[in-house]
N, C-alpha and C. Protein backbone atom coordinates (compact mmCIF):
# COMPACT_ATOMS: atom_id res chain seq x y z
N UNK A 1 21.54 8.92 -8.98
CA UNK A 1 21.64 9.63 -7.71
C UNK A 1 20.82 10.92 -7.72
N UNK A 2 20.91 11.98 -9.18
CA UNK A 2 19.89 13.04 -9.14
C UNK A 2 18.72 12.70 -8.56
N UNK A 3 18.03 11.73 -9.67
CA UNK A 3 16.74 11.09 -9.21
C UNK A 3 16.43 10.55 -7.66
N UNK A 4 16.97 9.81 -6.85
CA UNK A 4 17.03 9.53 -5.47
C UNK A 4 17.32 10.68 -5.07
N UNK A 5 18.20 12.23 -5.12
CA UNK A 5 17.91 13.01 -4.16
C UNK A 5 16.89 13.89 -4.58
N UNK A 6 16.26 13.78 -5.38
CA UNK A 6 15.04 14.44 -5.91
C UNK A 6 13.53 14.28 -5.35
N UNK A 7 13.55 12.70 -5.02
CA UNK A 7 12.87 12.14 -4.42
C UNK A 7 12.51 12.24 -3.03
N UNK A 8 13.94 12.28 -2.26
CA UNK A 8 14.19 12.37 -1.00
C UNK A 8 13.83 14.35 -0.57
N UNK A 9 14.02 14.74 -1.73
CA UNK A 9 13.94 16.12 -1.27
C UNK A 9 12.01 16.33 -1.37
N UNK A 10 11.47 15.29 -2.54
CA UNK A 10 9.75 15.97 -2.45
C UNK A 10 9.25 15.05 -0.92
N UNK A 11 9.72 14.05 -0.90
CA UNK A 11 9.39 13.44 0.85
C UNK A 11 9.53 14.63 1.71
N UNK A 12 10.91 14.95 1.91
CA UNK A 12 10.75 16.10 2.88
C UNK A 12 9.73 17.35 2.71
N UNK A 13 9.88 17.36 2.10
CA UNK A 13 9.16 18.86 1.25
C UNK A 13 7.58 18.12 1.74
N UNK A 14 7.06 17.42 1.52
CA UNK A 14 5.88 16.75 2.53
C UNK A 14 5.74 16.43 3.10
N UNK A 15 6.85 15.53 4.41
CA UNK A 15 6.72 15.70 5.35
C UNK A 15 6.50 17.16 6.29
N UNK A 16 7.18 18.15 5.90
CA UNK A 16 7.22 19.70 6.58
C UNK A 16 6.20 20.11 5.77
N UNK A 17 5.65 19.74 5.04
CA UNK A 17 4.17 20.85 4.42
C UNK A 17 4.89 21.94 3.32
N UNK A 18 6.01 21.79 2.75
CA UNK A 18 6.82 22.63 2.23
C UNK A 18 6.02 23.20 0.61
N UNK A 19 5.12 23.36 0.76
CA UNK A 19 5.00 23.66 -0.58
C UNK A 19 4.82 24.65 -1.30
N UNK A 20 5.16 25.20 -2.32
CA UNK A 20 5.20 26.63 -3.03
C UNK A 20 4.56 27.13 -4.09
N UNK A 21 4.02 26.15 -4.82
CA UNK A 21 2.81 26.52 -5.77
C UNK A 21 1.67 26.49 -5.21
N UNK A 22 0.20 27.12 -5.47
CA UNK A 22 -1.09 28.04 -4.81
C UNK A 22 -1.79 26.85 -5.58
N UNK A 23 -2.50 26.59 -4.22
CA UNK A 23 -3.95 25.19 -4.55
C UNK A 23 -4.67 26.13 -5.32
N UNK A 24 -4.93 25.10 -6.48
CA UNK A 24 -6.21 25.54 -7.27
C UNK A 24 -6.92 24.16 -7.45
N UNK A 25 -8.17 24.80 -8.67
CA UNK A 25 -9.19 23.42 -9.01
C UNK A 25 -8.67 22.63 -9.84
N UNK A 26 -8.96 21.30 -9.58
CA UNK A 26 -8.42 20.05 -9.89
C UNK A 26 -9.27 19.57 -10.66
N UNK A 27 -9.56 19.22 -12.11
CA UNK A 27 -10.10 18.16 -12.62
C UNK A 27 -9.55 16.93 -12.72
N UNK A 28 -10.23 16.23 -11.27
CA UNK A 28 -9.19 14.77 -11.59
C UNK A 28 -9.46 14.12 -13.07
N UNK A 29 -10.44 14.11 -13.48
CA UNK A 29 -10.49 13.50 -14.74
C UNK A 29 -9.57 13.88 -15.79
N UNK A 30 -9.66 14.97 -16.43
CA UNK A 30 -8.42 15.27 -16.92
C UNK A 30 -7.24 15.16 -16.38
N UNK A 31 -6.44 14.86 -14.86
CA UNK A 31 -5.28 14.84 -14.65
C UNK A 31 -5.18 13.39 -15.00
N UNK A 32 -6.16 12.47 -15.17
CA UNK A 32 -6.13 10.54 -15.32
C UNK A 32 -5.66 10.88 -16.69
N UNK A 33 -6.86 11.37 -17.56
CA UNK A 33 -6.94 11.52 -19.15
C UNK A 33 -5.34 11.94 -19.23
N UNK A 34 -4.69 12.92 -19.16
CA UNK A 34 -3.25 13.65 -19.43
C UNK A 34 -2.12 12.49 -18.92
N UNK A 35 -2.41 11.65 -18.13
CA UNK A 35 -1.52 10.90 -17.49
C UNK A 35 -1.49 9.32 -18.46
N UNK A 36 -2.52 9.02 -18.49
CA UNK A 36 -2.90 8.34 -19.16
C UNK A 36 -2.38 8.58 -20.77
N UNK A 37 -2.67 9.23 -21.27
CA UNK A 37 -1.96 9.92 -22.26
C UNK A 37 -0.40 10.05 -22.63
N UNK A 38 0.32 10.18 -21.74
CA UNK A 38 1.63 10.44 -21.36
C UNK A 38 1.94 9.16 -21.14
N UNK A 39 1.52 8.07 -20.50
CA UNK A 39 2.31 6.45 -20.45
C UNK A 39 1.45 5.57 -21.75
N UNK A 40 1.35 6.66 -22.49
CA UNK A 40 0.97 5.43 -23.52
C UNK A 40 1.54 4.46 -24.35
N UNK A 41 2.69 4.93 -24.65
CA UNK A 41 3.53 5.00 -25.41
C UNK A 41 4.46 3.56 -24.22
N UNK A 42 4.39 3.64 -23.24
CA UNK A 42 5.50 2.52 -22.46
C UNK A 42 4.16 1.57 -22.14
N UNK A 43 2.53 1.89 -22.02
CA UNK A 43 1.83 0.51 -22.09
C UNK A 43 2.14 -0.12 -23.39
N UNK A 44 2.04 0.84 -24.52
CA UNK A 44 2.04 0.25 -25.88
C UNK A 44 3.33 -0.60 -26.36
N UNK A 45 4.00 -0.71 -25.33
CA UNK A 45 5.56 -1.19 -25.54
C UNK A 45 5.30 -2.68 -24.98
N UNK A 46 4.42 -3.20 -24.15
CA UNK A 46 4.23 -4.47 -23.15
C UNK A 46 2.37 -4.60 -23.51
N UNK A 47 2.28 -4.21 -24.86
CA UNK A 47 0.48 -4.93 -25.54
C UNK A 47 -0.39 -4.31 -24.26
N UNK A 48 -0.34 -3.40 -22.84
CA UNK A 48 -1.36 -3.18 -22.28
C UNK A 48 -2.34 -2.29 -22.57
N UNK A 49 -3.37 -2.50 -22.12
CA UNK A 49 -4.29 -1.56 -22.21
C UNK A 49 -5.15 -0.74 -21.21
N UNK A 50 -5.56 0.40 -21.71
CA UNK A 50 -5.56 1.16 -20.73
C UNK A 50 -6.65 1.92 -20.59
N UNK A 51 -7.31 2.32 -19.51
CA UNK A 51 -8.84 2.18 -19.59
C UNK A 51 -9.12 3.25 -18.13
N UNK A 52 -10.01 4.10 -18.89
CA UNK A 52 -10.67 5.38 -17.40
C UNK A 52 -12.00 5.41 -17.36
N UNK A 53 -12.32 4.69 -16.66
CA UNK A 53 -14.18 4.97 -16.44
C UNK A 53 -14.75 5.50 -15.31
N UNK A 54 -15.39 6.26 -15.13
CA UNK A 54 -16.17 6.82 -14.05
C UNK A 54 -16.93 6.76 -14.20
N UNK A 55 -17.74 6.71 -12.50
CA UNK A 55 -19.25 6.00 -12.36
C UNK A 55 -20.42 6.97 -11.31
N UNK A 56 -21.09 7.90 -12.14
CA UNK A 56 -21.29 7.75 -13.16
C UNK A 56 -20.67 7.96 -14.14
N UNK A 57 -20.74 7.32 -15.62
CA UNK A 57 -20.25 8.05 -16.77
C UNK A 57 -19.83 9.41 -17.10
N UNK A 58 -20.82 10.32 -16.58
CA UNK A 58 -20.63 11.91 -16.79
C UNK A 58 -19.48 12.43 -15.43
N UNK A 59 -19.09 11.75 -14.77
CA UNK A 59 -18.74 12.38 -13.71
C UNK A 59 -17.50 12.79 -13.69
N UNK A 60 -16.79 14.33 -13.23
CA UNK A 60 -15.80 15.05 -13.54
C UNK A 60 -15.99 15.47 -12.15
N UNK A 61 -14.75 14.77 -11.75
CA UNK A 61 -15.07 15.50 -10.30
C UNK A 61 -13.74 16.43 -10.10
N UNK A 62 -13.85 17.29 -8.83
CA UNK A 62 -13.14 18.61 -9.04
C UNK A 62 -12.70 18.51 -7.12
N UNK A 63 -11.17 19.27 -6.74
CA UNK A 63 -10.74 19.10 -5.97
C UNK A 63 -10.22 20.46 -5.81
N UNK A 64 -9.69 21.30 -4.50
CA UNK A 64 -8.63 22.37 -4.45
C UNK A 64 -7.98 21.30 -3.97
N UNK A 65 -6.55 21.52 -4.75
CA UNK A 65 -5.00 20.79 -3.95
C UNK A 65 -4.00 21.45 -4.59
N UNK A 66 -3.02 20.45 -4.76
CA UNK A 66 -1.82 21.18 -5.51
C UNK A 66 -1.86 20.70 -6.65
N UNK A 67 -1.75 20.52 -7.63
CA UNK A 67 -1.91 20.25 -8.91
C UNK A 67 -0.64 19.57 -9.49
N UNK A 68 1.06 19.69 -9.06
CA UNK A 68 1.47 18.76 -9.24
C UNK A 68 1.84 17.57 -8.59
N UNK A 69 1.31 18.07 -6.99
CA UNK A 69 1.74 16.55 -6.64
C UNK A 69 0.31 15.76 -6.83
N UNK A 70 -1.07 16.07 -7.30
CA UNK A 70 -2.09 15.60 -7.45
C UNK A 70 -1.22 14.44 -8.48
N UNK A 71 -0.85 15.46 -9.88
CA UNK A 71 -0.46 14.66 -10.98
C UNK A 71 0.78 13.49 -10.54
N UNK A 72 1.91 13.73 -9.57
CA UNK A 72 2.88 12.61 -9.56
C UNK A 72 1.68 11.66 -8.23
N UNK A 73 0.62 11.56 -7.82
CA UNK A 73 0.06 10.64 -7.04
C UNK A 73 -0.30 9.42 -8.48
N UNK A 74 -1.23 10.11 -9.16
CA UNK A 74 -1.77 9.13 -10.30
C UNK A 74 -0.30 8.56 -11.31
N UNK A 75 0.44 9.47 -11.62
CA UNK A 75 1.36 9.26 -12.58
C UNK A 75 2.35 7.98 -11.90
N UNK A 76 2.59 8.00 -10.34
CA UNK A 76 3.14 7.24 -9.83
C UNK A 76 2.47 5.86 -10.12
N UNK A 77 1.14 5.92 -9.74
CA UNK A 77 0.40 4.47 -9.34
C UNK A 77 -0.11 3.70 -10.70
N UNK A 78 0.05 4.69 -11.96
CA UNK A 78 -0.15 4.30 -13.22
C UNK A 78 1.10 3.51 -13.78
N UNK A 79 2.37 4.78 -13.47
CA UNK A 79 3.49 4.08 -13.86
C UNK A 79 3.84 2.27 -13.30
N UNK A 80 3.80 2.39 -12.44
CA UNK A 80 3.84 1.59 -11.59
C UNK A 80 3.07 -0.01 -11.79
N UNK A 81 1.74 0.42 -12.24
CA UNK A 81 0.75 -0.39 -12.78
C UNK A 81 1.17 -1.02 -14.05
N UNK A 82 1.83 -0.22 -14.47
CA UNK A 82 2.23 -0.74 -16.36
C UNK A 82 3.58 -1.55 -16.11
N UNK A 83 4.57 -1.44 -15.24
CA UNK A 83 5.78 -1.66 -15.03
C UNK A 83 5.45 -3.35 -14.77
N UNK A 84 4.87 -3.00 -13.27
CA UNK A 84 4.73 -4.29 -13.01
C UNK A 84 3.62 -5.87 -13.48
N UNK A 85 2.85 -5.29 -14.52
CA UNK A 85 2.12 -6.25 -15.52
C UNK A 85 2.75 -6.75 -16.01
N UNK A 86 1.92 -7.72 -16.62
CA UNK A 86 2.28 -9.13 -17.48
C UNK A 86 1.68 -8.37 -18.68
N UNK A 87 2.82 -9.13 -19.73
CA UNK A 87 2.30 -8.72 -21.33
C UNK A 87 0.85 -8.61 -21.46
N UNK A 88 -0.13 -8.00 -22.40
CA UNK A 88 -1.50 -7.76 -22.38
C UNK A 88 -2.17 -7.43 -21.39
N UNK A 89 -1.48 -7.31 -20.83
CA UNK A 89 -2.13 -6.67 -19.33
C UNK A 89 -3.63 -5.76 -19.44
N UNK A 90 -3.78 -5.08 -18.32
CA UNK A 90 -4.52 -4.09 -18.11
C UNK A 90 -4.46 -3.54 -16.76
N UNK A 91 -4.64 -1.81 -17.42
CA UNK A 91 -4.48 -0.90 -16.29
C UNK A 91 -5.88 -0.06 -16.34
N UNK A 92 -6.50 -0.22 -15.00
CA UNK A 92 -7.87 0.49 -15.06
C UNK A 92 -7.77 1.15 -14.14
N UNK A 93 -8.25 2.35 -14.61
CA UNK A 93 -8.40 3.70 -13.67
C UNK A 93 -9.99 4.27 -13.54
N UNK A 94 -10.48 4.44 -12.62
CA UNK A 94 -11.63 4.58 -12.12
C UNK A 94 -11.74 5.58 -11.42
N UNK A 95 -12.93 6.58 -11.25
CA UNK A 95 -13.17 7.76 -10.19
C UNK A 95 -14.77 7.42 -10.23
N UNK A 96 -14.69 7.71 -8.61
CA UNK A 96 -16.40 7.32 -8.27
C UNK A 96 -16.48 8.21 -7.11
N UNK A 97 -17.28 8.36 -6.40
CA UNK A 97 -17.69 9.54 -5.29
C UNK A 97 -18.99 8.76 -4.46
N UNK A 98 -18.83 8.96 -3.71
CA UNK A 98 -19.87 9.39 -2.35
C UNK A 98 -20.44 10.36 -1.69
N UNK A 99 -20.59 10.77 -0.81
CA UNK A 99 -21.23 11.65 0.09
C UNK A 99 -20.33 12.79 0.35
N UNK A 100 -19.57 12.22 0.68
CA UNK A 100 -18.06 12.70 1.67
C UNK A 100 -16.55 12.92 0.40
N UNK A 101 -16.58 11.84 -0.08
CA UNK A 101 -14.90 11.61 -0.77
C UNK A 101 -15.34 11.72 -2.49
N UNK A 102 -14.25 11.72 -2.99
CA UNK A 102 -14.07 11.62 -4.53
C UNK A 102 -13.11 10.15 -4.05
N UNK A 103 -13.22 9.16 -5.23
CA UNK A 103 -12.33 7.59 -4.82
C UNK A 103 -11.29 7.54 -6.39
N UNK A 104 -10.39 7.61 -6.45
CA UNK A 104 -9.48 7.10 -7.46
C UNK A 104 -9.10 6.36 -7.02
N UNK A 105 -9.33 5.01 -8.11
CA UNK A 105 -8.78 3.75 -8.51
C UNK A 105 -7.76 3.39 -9.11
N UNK A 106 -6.52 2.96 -9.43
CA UNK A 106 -5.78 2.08 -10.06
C UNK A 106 -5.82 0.81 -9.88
N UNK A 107 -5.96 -0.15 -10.67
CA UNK A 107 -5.91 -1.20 -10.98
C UNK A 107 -5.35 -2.33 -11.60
N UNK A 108 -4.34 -2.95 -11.81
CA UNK A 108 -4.07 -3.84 -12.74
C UNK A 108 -3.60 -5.28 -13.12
N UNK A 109 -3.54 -5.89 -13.42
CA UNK A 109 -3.17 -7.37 -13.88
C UNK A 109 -2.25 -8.16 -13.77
N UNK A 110 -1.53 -7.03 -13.15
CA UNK A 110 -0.20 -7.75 -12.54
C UNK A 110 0.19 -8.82 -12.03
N UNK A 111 1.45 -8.81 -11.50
CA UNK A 111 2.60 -9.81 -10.70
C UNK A 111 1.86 -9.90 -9.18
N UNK A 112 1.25 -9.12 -8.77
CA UNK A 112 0.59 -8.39 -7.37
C UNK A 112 1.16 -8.54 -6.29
N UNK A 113 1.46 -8.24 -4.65
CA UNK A 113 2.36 -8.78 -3.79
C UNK A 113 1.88 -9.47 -3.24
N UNK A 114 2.82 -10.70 -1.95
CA UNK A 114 2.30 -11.22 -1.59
C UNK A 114 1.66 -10.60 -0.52
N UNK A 115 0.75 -11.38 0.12
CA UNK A 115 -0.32 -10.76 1.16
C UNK A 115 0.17 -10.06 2.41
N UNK A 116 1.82 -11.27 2.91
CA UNK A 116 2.11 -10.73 4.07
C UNK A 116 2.90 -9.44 3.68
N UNK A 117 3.04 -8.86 3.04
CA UNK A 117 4.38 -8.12 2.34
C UNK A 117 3.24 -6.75 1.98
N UNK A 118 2.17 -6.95 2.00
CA UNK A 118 1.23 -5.75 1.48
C UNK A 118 1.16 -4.77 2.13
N UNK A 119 1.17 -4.56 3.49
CA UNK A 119 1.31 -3.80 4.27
C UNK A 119 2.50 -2.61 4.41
N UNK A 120 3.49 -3.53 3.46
CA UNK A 120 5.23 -2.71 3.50
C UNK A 120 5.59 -1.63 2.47
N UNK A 121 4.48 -1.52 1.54
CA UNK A 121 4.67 -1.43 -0.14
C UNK A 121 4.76 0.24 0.05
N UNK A 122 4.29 0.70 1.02
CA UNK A 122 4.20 2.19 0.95
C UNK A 122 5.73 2.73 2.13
N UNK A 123 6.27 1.61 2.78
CA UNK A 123 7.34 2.25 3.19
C UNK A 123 8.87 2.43 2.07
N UNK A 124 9.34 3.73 2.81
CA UNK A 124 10.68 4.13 1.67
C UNK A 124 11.85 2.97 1.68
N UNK A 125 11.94 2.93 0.66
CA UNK A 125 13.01 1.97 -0.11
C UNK A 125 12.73 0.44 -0.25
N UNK A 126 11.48 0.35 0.52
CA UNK A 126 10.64 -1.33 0.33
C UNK A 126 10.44 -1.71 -1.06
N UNK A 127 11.27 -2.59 -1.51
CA UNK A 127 10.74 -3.39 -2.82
C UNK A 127 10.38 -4.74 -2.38
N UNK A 128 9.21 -5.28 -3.13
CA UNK A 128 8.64 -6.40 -3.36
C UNK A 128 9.89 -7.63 -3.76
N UNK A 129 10.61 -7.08 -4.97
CA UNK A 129 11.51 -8.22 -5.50
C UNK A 129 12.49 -7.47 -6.06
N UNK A 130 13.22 -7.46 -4.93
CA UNK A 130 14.51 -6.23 -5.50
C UNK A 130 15.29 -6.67 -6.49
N UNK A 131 15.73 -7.71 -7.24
CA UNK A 131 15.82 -7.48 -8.96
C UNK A 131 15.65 -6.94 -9.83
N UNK A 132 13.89 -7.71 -9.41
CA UNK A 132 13.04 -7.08 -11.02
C UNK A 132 13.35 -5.39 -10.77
N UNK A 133 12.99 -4.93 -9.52
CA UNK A 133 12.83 -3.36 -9.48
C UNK A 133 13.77 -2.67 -9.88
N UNK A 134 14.83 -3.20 -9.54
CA UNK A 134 16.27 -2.35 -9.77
C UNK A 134 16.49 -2.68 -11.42
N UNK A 135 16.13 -3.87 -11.71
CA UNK A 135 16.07 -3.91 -13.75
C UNK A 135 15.65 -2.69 -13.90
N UNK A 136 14.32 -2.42 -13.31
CA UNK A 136 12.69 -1.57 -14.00
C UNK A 136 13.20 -0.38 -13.60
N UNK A 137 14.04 0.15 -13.10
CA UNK A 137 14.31 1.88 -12.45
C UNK A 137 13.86 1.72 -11.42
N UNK A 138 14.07 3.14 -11.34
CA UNK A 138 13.06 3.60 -9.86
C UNK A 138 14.22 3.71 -8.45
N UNK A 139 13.12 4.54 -7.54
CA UNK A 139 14.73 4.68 -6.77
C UNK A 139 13.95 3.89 -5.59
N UNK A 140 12.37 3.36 -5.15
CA UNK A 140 12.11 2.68 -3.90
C UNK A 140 11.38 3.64 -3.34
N UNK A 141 11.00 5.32 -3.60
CA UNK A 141 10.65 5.61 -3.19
C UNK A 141 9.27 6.49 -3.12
N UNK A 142 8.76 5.79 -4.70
CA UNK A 142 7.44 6.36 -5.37
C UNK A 142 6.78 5.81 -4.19
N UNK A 143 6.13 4.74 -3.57
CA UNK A 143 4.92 5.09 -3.35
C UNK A 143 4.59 5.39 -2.05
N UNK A 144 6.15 5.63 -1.44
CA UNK A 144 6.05 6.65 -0.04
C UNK A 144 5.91 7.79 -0.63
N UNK A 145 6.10 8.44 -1.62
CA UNK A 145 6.14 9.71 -1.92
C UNK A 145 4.16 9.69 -2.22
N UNK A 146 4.22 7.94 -2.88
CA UNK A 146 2.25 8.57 -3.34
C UNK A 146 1.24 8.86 -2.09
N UNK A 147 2.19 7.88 -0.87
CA UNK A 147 1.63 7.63 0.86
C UNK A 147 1.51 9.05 0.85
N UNK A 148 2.74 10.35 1.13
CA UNK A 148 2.85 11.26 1.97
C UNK A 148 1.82 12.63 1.04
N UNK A 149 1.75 12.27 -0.13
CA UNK A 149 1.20 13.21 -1.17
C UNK A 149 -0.60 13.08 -0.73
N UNK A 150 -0.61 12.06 -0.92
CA UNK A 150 -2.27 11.69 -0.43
C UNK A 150 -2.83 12.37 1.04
N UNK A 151 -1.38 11.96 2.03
CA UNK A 151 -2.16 12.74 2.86
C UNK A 151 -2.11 14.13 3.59
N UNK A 152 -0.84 14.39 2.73
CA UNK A 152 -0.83 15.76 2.60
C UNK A 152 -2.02 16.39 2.27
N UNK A 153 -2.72 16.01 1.34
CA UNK A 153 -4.16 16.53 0.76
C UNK A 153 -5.05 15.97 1.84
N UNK A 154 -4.96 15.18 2.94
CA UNK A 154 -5.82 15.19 3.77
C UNK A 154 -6.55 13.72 3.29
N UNK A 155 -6.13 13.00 2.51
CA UNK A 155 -6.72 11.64 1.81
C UNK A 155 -6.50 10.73 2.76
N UNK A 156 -6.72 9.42 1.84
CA UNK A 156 -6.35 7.88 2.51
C UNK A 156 -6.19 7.50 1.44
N UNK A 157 -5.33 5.75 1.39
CA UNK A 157 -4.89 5.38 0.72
C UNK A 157 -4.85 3.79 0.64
N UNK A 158 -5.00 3.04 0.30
CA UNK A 158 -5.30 1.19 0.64
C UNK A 158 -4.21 0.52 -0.74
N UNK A 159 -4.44 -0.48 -0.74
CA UNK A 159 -3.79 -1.46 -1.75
C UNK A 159 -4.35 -2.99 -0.86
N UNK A 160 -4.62 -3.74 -1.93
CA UNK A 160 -5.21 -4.88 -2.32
C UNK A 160 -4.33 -5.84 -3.65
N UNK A 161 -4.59 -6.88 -3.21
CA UNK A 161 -4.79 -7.71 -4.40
C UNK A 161 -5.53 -7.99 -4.79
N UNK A 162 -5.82 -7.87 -6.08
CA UNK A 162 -6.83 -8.24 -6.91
C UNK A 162 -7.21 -9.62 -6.94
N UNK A 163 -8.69 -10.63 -6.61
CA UNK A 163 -8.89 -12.09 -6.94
C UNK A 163 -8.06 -12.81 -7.77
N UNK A 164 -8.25 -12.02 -9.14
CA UNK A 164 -7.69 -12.46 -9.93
C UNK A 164 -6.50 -11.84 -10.69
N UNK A 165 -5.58 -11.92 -9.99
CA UNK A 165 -4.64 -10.93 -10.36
C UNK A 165 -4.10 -9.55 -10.15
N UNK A 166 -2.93 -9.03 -9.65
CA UNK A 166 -2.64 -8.13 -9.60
C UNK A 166 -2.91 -6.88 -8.37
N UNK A 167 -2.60 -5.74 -8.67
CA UNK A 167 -3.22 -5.03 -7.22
C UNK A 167 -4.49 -3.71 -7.54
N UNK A 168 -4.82 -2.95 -6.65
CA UNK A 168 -5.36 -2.39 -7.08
C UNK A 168 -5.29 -1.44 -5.67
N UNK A 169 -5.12 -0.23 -6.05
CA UNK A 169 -4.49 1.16 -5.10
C UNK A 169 -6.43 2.09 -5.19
N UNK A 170 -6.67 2.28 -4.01
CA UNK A 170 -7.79 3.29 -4.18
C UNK A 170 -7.32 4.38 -3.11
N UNK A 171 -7.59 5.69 -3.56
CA UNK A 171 -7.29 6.78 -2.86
C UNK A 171 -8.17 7.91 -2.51
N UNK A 172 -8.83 7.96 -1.59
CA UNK A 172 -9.94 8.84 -1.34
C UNK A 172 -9.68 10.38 -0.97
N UNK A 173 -9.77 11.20 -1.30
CA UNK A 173 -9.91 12.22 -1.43
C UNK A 173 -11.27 13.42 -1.02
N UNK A 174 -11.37 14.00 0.45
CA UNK A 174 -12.25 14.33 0.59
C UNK A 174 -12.69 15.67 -0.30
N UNK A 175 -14.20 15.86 -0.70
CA UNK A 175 -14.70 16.58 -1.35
C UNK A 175 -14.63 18.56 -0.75
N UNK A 176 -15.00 18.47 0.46
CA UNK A 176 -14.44 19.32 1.61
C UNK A 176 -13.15 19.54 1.64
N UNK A 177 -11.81 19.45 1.20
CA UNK A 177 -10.47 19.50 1.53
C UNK A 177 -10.08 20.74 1.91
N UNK A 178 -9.33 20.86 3.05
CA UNK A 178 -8.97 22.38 3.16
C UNK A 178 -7.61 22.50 3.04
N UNK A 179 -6.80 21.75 2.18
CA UNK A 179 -5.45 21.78 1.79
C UNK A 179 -4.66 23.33 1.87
């Protein structure tokens, strides 16, 4: 119950713009690298692997936002990624840029949803297969919280299934942000 009103309280707290720590610069790369870092230990529990490439190679791209809900956007869609894979899996995280946006990727190998049901995944308390979820934790309301965080920062946000497997979350992030 902590956890669900914890949840319910950072929704609100973004729905009203409520926030109290001072935007600074963002190295998304290091917030992937640190996050990445931090679920290693629960991929390494289910053989996955886990993988950050940016394209180009050298690229470190940099944002003003808030810095922790930057970190629970990725930490959500990572967690999330590892949860719902198949043994040996893989979770790929990607940052690429354009003109306009910085693009973070999650990716992975998963169970993935079905097609008509894809559209629902970002509303609060929507589970895919309310079993497995309620086995796996969670209170239903990560990835409305990753929906309202994204565009709090003024982003967008998609989900796909992957051809071959699984889903894959991209979140654009304009380079311009006036958060």
């Amino acid at each position: 119950l902590i956890i669900l009103v914890g949840d319910i309280i950072k929704l609100s707290q973004l729905d009203g713009g409520e926030v109290i720590s001072p935007k600074v610069d963002i190295d998304l790369y290091d917030v992937c690298q640190k996050t990445l870092t931090y679920l290693e230990s629960s991929a390494e529990s289910k053989h996955i692997f886990l993988s950050l490439d940016t394209d180009p190679s050298d690229l470190r791209p940099h944002i003003m936002g808030y810095e922790k809900i930057i970190h629970e956007i990725v930490y959500n869609l990572c967690d999330n990624a590892i949860k719902y894979n198949r043994e040996k899996g893989v979770v790929a995280v990607s940052l690429s840029e354009n003109s306009e946006n910085i693009i973070l990727s999650v990716s992975d190998t998963g169970i993935g949803i079905p097609q008509n049901e894809i559209d629902r995944v970002f509303e609060r308390f929507y589970r895919v297969d309310k079993g497995r979820s309620r086995r796996m934790g969670g209170t239903g309301l990560g990835l409305a919280i990753v929906k309202h965080a994204v565009l709090f920062h003024g982003g967008s946000i998609s989900v796909s299934n992957r051809p071959d497997g699984g889903l894959r979350f991209d979140f654009s992030l304009s380079k311009q942000s006036d958060v």
